[in-house]
C-alpha atoms as a PDB file:
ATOM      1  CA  UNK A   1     165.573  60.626 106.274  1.00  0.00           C
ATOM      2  CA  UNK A   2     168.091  58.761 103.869  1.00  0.00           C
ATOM      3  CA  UNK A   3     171.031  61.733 103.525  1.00  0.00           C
ATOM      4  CA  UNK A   4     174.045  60.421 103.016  1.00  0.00           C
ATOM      5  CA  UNK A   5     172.982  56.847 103.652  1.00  0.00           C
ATOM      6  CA  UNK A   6     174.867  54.694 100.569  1.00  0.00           C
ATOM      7  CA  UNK A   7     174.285  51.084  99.991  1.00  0.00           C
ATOM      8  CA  UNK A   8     171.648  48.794  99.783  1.00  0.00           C
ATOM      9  CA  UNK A   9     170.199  45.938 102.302  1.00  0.00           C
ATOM     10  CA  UNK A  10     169.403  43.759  99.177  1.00  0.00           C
ATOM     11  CA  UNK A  11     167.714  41.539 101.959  1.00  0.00           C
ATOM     12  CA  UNK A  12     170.147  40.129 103.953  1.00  0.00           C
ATOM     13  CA  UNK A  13     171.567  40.486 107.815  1.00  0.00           C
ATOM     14  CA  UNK A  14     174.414  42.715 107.983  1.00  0.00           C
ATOM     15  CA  UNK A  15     176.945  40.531 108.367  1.00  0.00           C
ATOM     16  CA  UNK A  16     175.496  37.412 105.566  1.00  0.00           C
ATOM     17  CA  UNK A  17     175.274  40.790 103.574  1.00  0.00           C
ATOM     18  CA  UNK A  18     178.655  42.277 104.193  1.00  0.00           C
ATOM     19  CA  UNK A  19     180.456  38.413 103.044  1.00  0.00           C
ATOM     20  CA  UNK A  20     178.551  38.201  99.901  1.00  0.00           C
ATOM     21  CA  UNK A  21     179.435  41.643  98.793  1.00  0.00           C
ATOM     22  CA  UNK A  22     183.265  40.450  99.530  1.00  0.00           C
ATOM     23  CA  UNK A  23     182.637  37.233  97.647  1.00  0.00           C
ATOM     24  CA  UNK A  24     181.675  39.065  95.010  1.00  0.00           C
ATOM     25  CA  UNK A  25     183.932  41.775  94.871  1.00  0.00           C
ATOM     26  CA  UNK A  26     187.225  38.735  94.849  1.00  0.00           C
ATOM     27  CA  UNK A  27     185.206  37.317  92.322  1.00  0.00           C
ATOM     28  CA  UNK A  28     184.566  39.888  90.152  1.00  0.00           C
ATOM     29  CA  UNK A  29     188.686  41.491  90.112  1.00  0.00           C
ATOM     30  CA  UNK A  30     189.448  37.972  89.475  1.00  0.00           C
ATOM     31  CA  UNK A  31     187.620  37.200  86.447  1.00  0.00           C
ATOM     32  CA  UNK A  32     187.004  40.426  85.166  1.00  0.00           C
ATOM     33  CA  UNK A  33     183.437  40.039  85.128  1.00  0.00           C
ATOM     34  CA  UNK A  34     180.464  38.251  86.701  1.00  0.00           C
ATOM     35  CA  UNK A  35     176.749  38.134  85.949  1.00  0.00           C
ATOM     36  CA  UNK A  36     174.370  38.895  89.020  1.00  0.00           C
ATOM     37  CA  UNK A  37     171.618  40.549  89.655  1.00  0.00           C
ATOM     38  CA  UNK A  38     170.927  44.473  89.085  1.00  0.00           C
ATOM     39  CA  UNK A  39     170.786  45.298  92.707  1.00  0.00           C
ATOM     40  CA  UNK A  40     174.001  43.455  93.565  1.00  0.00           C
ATOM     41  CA  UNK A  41     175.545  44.531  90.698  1.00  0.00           C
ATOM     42  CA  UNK A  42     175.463  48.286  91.863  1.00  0.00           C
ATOM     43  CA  UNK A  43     177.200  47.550  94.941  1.00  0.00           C
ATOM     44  CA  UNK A  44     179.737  45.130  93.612  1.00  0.00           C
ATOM     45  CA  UNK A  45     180.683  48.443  91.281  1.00  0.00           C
ATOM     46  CA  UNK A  46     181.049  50.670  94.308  1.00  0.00           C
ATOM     47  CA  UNK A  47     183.248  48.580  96.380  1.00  0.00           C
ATOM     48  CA  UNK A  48     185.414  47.080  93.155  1.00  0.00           C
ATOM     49  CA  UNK A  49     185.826  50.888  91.794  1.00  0.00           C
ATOM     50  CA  UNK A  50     187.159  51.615  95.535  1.00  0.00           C
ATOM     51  CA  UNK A  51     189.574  48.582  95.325  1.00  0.00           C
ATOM     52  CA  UNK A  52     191.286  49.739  91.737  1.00  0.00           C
ATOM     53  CA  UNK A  53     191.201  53.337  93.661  1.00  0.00           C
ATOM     54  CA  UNK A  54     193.273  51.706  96.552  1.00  0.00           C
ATOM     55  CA  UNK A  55     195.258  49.856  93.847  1.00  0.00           C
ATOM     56  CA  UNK A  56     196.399  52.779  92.105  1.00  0.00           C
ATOM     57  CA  UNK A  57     197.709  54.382  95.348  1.00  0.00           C
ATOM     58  CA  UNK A  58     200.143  51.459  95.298  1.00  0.00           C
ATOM     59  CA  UNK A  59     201.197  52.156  99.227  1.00  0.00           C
ATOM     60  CA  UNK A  60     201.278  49.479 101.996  1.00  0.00           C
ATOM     61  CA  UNK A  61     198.482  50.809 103.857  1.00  0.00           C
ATOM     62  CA  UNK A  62     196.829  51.052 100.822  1.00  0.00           C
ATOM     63  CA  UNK A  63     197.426  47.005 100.145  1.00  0.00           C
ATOM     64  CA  UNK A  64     196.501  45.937 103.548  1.00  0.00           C
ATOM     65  CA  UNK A  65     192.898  47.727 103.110  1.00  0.00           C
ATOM     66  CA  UNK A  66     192.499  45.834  99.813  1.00  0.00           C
ATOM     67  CA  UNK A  67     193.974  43.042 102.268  1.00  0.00           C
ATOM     68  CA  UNK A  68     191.403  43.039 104.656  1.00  0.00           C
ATOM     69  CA  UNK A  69     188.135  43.387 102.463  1.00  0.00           C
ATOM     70  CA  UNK A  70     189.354  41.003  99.192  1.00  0.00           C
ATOM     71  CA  UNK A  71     189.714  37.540 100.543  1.00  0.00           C
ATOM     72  CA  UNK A  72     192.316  35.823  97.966  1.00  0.00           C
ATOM     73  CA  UNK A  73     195.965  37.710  97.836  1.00  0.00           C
ATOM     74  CA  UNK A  74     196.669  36.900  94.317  1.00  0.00           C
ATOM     75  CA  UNK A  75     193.462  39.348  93.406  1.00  0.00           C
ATOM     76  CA  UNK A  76     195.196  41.661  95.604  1.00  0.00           C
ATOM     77  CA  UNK A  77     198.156  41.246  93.644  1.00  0.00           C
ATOM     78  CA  UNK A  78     196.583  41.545  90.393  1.00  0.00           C
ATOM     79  CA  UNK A  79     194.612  44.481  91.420  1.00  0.00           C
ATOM     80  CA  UNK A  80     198.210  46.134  92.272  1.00  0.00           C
ATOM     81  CA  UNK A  81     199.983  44.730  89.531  1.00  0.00           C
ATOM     82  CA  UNK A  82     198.027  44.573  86.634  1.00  0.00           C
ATOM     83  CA  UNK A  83     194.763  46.635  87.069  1.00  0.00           C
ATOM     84  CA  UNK A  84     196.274  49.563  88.543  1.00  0.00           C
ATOM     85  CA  UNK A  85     198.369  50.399  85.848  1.00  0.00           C
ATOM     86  CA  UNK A  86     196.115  49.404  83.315  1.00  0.00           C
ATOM     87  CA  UNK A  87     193.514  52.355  84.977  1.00  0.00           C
ATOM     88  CA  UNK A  88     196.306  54.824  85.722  1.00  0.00           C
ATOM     89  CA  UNK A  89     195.269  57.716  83.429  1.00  0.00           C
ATOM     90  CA  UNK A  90     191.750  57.024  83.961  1.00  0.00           C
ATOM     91  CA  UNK A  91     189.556  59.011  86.757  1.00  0.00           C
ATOM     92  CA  UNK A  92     186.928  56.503  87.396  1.00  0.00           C
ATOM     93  CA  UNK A  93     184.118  54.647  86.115  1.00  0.00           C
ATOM     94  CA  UNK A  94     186.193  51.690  85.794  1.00  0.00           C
ATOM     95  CA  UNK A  95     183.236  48.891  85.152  1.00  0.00           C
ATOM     96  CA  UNK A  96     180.340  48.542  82.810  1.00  0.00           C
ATOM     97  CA  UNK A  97     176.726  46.918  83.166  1.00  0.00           C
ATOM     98  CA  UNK A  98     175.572  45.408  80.095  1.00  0.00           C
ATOM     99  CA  UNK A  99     171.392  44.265  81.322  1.00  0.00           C
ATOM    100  CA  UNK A 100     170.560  40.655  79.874  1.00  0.00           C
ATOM    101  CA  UNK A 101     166.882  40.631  80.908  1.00  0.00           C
ATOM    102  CA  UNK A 102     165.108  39.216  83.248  1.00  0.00           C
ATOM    103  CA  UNK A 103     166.275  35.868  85.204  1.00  0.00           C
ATOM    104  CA  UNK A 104     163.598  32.659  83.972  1.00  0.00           C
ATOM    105  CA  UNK A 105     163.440  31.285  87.742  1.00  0.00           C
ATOM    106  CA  UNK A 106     161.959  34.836  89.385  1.00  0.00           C
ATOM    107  CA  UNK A 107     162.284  37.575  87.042  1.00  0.00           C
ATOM    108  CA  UNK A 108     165.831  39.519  88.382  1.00  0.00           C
ATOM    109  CA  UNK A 109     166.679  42.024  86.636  1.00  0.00           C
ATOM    110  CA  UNK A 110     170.067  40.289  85.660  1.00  0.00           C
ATOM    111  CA  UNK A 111     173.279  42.001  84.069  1.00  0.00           C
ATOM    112  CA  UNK A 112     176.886  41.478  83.205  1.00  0.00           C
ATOM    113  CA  UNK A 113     179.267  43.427  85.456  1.00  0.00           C
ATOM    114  CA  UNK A 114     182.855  43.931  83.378  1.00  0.00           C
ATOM    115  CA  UNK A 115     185.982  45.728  83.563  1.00  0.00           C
ATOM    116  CA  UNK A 116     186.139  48.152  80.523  1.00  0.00           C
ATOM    117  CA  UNK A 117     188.800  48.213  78.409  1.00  0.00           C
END
């Protein structure tokens, strides 16, 4: 039974899996968007939407969570600075998938992960 199992595997070893989701993540709060695959995209959205979340708090335990999962401080200080404020009256749903078809090399589903607004 899958209740209340979230995430995928997206084929990878725990660990190879849990680096690339932070790679993306720092990646994607840095440049505001990033164009992956659909699978990766989903969980890129989770954990990014959790980091604005944790941003908007503003506290220090707050900023040393964001600390220990985004691996470059200046995103950490432009997710507190700049993106928390900029989300502060919204509840949520902070990113946006635009699909751009299917990858030539193997057929991904591929899409551009954003920031809205």
């Amino acid at each position: 039974m899958r209740h209340k199992v979230v995430g995928g595997k997206l084929g990878r070893p725990s660990g190879h899996r849990r680096a690339m989701c932070r790679n993306l993540v720092t990646d994607f709060l840095g440049y505001e968007k990033i164009t992956t695959t659909e699978a990766r995209a989903r969980e890129v959205r989770r954990l990014a939407e959790k980091m604005i979340t944790l941003g908007k708090k503003g506290s220090l335990p707050a900023r040393r969570q964001a600390l220990a999962f985004i691996l470059d401080e200046r995103v950490v200080d432009k997710v507190f600075t700049d993106l928390a404020p900029r989300y502060a009256e919204r509840h949520g749903g902070y990113t946006r998938m635009v699909k751009l078809g299917p990858r030539s090399g193997d057929g991904a589903a591929m899409v551009q992960l954003q920031l809205v607004e």
